[in-house]
N, C-alpha and C. Protein backbone atom coordinates (compact mmCIF):
# COMPACT_ATOMS: atom_id res chain seq x y z
N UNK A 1 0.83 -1.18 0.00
CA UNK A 1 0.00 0.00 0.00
C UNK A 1 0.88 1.25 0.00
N UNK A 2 0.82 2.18 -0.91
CA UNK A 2 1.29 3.40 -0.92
C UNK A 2 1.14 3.90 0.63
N UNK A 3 2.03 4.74 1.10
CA UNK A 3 1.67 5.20 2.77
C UNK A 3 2.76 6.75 2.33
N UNK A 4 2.08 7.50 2.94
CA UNK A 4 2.99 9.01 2.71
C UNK A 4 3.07 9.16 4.19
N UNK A 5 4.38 9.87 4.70
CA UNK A 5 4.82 10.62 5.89
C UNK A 5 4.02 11.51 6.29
N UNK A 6 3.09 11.42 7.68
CA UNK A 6 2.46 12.79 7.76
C UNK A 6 2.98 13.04 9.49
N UNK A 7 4.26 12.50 10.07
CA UNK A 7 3.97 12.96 11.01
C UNK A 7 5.47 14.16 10.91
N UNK A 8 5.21 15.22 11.56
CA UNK A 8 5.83 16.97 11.58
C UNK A 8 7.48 16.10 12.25
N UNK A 9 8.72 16.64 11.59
CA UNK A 9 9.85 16.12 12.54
C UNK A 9 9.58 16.68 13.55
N UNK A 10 10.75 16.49 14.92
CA UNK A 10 10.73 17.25 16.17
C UNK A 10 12.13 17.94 16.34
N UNK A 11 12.37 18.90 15.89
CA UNK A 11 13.56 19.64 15.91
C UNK A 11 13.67 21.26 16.43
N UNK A 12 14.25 21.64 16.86
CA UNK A 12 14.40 23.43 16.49
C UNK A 12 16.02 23.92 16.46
N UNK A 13 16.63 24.78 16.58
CA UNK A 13 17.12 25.42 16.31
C UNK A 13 18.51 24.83 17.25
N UNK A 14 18.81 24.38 18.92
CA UNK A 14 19.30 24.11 19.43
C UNK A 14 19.34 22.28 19.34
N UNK A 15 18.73 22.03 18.45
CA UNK A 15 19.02 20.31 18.37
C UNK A 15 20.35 20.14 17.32
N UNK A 16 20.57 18.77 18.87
CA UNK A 16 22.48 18.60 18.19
C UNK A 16 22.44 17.07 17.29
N UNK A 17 21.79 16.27 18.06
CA UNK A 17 21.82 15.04 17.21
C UNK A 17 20.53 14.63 16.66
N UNK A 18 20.40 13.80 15.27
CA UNK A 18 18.94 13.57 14.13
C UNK A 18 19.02 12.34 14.72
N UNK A 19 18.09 11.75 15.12
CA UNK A 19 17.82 10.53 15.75
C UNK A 19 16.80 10.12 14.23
N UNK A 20 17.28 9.07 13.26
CA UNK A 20 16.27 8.83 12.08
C UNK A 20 15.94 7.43 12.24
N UNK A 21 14.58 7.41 12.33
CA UNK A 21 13.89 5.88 11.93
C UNK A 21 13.50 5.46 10.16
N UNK A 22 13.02 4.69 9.68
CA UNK A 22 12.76 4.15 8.18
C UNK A 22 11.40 4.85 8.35
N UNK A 23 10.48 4.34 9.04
CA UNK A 23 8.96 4.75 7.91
C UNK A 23 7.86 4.38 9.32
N UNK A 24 7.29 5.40 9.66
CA UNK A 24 6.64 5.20 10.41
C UNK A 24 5.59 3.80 10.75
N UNK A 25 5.68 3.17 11.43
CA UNK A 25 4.67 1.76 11.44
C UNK A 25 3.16 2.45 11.82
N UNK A 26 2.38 1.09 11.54
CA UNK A 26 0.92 1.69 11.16
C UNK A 26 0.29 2.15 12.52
N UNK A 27 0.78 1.76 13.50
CA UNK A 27 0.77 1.97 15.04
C UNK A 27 0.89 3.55 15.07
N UNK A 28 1.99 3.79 15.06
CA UNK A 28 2.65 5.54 14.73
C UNK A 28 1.63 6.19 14.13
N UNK A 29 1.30 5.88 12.37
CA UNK A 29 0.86 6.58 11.58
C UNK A 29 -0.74 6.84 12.21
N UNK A 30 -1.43 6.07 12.89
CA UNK A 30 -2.82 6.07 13.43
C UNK A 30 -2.36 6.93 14.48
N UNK A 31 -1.00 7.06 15.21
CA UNK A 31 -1.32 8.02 16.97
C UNK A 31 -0.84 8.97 16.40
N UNK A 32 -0.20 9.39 15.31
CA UNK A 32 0.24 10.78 14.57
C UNK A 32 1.66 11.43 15.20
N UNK A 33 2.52 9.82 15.75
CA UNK A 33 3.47 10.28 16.47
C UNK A 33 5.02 9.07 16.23
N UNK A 34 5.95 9.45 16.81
CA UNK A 34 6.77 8.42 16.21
C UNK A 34 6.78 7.38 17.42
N UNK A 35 7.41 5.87 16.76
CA UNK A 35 7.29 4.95 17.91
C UNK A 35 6.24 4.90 19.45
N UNK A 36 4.67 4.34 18.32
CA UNK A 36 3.60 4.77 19.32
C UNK A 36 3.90 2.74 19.61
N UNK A 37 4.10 2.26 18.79
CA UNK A 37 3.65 0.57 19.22
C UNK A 37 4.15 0.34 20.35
N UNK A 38 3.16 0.08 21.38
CA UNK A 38 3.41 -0.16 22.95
C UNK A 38 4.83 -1.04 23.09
N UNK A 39 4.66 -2.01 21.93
CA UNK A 39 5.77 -3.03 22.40
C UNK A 39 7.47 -2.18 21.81
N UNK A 40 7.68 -0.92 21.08
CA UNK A 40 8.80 -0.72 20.81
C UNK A 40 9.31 0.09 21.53
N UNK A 41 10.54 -0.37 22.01
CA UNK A 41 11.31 0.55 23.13
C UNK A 41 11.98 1.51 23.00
N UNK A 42 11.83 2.05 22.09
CA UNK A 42 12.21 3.48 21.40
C UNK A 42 11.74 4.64 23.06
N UNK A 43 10.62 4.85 23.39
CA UNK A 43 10.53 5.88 24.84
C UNK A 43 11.02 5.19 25.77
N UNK A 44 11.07 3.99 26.08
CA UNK A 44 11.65 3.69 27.33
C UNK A 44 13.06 4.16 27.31
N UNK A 45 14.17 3.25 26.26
CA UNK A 45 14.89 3.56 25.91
C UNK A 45 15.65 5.07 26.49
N UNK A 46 15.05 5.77 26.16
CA UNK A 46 15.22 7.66 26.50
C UNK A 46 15.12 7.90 27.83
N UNK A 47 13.93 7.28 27.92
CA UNK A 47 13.77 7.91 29.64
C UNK A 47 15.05 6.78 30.29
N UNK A 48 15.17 5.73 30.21
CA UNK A 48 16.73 4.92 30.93
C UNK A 48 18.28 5.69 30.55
N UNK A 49 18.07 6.02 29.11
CA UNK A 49 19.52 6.53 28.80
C UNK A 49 19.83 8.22 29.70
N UNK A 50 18.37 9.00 29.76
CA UNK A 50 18.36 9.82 30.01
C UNK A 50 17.82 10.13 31.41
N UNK A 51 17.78 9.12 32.13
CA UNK A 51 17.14 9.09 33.54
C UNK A 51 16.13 10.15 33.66
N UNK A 52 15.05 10.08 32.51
CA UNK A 52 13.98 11.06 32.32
C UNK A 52 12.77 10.26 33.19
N UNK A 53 11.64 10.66 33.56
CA UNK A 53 10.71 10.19 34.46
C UNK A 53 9.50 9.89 32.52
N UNK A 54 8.82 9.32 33.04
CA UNK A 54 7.83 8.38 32.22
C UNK A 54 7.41 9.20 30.78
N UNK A 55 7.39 9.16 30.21
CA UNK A 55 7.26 9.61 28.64
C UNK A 55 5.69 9.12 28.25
N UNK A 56 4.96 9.84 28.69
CA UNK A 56 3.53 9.36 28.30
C UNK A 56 2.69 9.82 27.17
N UNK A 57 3.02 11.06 26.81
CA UNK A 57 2.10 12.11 26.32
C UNK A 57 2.73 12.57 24.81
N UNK A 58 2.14 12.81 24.04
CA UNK A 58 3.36 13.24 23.09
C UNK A 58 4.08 14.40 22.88
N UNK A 59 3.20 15.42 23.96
CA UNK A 59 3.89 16.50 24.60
C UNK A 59 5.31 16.12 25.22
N UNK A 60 5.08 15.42 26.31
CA UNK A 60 5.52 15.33 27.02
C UNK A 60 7.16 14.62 26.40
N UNK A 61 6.89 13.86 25.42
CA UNK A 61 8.07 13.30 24.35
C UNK A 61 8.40 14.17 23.29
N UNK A 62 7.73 15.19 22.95
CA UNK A 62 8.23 16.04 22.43
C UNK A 62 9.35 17.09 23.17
N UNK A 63 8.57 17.69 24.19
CA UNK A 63 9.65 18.14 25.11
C UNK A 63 10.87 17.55 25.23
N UNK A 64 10.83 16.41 25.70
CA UNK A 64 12.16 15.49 26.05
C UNK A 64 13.03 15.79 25.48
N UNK A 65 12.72 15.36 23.67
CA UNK A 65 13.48 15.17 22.52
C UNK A 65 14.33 16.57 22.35
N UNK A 66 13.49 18.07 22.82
CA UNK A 66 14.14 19.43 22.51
C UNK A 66 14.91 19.89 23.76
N UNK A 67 14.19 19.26 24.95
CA UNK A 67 15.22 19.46 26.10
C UNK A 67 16.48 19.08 26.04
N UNK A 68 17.04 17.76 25.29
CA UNK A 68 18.00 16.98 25.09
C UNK A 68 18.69 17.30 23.67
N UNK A 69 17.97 18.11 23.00
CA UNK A 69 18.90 18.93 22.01
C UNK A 69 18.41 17.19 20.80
N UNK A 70 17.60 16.76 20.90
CA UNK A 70 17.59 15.43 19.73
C UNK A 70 15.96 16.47 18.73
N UNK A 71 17.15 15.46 17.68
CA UNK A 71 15.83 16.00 16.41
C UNK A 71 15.49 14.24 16.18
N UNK A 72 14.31 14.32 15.58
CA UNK A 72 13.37 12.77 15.56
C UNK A 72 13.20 13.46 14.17
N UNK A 73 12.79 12.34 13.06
CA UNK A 73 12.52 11.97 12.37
C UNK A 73 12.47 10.87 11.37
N UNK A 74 11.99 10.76 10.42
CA UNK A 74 12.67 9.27 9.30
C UNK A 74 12.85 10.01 8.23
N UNK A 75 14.06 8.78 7.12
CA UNK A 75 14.73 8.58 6.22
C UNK A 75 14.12 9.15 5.32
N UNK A 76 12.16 8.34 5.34
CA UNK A 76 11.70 8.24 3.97
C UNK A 76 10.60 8.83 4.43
N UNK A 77 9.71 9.99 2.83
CA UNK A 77 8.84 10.67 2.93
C UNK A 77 7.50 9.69 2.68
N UNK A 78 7.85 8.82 1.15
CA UNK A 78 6.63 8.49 0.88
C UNK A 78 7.41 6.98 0.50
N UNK A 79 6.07 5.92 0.20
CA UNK A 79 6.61 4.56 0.19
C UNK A 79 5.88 3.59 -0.12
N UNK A 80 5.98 2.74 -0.12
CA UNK A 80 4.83 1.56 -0.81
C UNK A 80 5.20 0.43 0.27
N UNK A 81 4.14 0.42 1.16
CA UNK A 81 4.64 -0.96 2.22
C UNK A 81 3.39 -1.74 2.80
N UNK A 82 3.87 -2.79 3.32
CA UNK A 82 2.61 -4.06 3.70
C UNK A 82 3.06 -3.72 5.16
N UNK A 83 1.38 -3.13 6.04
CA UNK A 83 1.82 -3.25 7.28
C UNK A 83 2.46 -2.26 8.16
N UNK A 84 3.83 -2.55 8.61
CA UNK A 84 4.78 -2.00 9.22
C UNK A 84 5.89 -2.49 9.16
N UNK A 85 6.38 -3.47 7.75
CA UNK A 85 7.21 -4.47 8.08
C UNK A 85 8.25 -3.52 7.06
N UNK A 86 9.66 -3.12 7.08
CA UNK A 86 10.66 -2.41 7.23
C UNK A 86 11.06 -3.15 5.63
N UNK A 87 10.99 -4.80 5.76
CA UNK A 87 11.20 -5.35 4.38
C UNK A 87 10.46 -5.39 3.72
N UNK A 88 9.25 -4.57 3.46
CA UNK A 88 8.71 -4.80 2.55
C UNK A 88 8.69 -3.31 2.06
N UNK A 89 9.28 -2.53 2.22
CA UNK A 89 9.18 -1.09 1.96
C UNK A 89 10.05 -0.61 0.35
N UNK A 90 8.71 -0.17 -0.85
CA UNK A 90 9.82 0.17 -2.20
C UNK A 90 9.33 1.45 -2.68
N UNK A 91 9.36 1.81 -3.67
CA UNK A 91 8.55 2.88 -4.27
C UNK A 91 9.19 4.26 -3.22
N UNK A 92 10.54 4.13 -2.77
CA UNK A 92 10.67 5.24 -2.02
C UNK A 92 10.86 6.82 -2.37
N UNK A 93 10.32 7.40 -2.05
CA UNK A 93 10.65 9.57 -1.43
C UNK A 93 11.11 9.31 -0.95
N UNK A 94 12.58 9.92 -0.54
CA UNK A 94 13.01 10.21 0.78
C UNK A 94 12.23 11.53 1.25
N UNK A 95 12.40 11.48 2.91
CA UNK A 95 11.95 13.01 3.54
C UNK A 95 13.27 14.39 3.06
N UNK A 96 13.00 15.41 2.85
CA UNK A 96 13.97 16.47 2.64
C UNK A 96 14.66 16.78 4.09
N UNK A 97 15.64 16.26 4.36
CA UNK A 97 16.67 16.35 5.90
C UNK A 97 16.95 17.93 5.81
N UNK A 98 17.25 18.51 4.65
CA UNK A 98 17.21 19.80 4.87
C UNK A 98 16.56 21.21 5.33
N UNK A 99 15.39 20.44 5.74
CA UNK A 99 14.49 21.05 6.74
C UNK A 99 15.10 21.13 7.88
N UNK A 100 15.95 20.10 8.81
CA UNK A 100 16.43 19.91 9.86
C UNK A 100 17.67 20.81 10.21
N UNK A 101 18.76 19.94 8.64
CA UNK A 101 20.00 20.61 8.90
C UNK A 101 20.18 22.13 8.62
N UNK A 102 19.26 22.33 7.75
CA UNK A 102 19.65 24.48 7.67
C UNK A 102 19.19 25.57 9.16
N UNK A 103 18.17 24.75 10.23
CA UNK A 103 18.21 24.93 10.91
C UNK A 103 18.66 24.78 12.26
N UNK A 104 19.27 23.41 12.27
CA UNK A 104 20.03 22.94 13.44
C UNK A 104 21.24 22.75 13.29
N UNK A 105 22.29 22.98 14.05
CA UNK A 105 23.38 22.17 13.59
C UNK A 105 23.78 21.04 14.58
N UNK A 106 23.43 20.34 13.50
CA UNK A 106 23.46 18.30 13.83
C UNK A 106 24.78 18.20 13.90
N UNK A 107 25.15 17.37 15.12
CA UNK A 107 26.49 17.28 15.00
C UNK A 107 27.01 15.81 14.50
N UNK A 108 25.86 14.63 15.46
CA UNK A 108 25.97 13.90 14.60
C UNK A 108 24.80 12.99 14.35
N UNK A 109 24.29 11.90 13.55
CA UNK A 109 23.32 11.54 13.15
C UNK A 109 22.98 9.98 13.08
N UNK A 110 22.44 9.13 14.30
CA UNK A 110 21.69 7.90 14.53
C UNK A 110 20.47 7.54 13.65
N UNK A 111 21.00 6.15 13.47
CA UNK A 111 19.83 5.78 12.63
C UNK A 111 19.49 4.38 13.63
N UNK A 112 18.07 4.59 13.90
CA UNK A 112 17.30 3.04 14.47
C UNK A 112 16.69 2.03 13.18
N UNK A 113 17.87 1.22 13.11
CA UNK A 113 17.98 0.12 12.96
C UNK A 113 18.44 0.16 11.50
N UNK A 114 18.92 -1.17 10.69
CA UNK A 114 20.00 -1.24 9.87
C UNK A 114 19.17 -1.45 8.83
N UNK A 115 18.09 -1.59 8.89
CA UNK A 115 16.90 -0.92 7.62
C UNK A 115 17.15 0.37 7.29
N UNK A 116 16.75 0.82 7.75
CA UNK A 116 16.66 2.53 8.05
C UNK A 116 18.37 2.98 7.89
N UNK A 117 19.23 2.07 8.29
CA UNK A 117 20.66 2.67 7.94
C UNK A 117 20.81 2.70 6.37
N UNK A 118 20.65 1.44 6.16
CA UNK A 118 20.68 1.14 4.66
C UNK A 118 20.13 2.14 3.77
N UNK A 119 18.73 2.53 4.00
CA UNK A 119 17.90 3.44 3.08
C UNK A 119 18.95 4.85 2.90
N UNK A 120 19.10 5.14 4.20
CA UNK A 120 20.04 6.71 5.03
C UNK A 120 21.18 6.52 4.03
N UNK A 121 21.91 5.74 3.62
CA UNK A 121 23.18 5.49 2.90
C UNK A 121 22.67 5.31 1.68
N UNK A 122 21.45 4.77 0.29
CA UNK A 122 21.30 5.09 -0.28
C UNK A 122 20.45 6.23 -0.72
N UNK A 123 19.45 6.74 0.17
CA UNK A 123 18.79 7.97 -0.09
C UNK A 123 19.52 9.72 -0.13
N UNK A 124 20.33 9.48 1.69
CA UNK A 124 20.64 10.81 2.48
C UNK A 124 22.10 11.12 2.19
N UNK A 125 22.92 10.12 2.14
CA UNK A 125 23.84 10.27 3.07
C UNK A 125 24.58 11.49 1.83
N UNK A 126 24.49 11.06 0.22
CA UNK A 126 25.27 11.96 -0.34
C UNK A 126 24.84 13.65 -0.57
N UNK A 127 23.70 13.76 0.41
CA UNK A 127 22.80 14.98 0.23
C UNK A 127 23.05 15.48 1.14
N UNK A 128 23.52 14.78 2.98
CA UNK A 128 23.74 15.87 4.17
C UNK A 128 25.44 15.59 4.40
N UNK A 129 25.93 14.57 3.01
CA UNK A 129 27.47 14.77 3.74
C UNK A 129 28.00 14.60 5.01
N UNK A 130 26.70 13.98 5.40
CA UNK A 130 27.53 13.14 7.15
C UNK A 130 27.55 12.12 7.21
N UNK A 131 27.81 11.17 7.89
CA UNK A 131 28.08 9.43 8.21
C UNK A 131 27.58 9.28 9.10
N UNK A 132 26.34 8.77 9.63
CA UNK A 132 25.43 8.08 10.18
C UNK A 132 25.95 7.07 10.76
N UNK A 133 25.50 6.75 12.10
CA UNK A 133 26.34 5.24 12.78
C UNK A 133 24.61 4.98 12.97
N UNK A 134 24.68 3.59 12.92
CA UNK A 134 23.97 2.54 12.52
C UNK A 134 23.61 1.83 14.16
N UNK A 135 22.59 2.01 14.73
CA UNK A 135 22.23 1.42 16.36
C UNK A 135 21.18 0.04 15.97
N UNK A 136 21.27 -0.70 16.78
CA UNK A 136 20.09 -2.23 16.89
C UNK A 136 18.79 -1.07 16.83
N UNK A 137 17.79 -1.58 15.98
CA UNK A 137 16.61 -1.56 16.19
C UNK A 137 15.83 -1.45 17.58
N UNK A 138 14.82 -0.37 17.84
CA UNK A 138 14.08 -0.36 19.43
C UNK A 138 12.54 -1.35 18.42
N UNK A 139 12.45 -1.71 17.34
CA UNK A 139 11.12 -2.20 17.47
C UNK A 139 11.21 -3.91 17.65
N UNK A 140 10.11 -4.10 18.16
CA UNK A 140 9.52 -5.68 18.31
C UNK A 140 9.70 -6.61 17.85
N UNK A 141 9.87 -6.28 16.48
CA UNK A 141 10.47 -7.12 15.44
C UNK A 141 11.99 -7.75 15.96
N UNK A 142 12.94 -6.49 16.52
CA UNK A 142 13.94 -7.12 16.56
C UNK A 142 14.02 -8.00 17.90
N UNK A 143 14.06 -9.12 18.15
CA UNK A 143 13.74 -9.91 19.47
C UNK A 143 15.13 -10.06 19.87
N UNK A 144 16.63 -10.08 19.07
CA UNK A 144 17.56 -10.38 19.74
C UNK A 144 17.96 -9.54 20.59
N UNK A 145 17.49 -8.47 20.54
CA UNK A 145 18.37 -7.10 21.43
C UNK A 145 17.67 -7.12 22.25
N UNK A 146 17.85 -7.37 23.47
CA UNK A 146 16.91 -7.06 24.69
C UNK A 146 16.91 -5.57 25.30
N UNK A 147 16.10 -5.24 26.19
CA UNK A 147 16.44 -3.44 26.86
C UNK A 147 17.62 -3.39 26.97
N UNK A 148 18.35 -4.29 27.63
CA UNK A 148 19.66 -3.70 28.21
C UNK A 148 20.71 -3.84 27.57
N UNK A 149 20.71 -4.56 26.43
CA UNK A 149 21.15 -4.55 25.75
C UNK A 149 21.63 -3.74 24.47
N UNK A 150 20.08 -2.80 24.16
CA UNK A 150 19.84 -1.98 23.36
C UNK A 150 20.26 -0.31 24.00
N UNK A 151 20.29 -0.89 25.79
CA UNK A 151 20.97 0.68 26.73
C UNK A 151 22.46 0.82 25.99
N UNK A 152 22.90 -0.64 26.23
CA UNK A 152 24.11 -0.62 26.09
C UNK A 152 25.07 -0.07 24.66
N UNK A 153 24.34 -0.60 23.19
CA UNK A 153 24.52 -0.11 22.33
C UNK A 153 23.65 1.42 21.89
N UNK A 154 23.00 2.07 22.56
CA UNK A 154 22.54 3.07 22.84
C UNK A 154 23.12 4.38 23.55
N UNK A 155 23.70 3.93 24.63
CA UNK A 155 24.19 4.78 24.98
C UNK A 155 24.91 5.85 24.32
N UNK A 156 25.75 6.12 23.33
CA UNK A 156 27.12 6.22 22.65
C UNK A 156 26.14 8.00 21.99
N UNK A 157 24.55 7.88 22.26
CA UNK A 157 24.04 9.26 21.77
C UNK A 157 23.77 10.08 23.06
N UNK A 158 24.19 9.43 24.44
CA UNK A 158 24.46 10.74 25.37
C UNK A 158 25.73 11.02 25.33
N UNK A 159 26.90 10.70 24.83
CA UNK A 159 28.37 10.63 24.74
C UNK A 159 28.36 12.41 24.30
């Protein structure tokens, strides 16, 4: 199914690092927010790395993201996908990153999960001229990475 990007990035002017996911899942695209699927640890994640108190609201995760100087968004604008499943995603838009970078200066730039790296390296990478490091996946799908596991290779974006 064709699916277009409608949710707004979360950036302003003082955000240092682009935190990029692949394509919003159908979970997300219905709460109009990023990483809504209860089971992906994408907010927990934040509030542990960042010893932030509970991330409930999308206020309240929006804040977070600008308190902490992180810009949120994904790779790809528009797309042709079954679901929410990352492999089945063709027919790609990328999103224009240059919305982000003329206003922030990104210092450097995470991608959740090696889907989403992959796309970032053929869509972005020769358009923002930065090198993207590549983190385990926070969604459900990926079952080998456990929380603490995912703290652990996580961490390296409060560094």
């Amino acid at each position: 199914m064709k699916a277009i990007h409608t949710i707004d990035p979360v950036y302003d002017k003082f955000s240092r690092i682009l935190i990029l996911g692949s394509f919003p899942s159908v979970k997300s695209r219905e709460a109009d927010f990023f990483y809504a699927h209860p089971q992906n640890r994408f907010w927990r994640l934040m509030e542990i790395l960042y010893d932030s108190k509970s991330l409930k609201t999308i206020d309240d995760k929006k804040a977070f993201l600008l308190e902490h100087n992180i810009a949120l968004w994904d790779v790809i604008g528009e797309c042709t996908i079954t679901g929410s499943a990352d492999s089945s995603i063709r027919d790609v838009i990328p999103n224009n990153l240059n919305r982000i970078l003329d206003t922030a200066t990104i210092e450097k730039i995470f991608i959740n999960g090696s889907t989403a790296g992959k796309l970032y390296v053929k869509y972005q990478e020769k358009k923002t001229n930065m090198k993207a490091v590549v983190l385990p996946s926070t969604s459900p799908a990926n079952a080998t990475f456990s929380l603490e596991k995912l703290v652990e290779k996580w961490k390296i974006i409060t560094d």
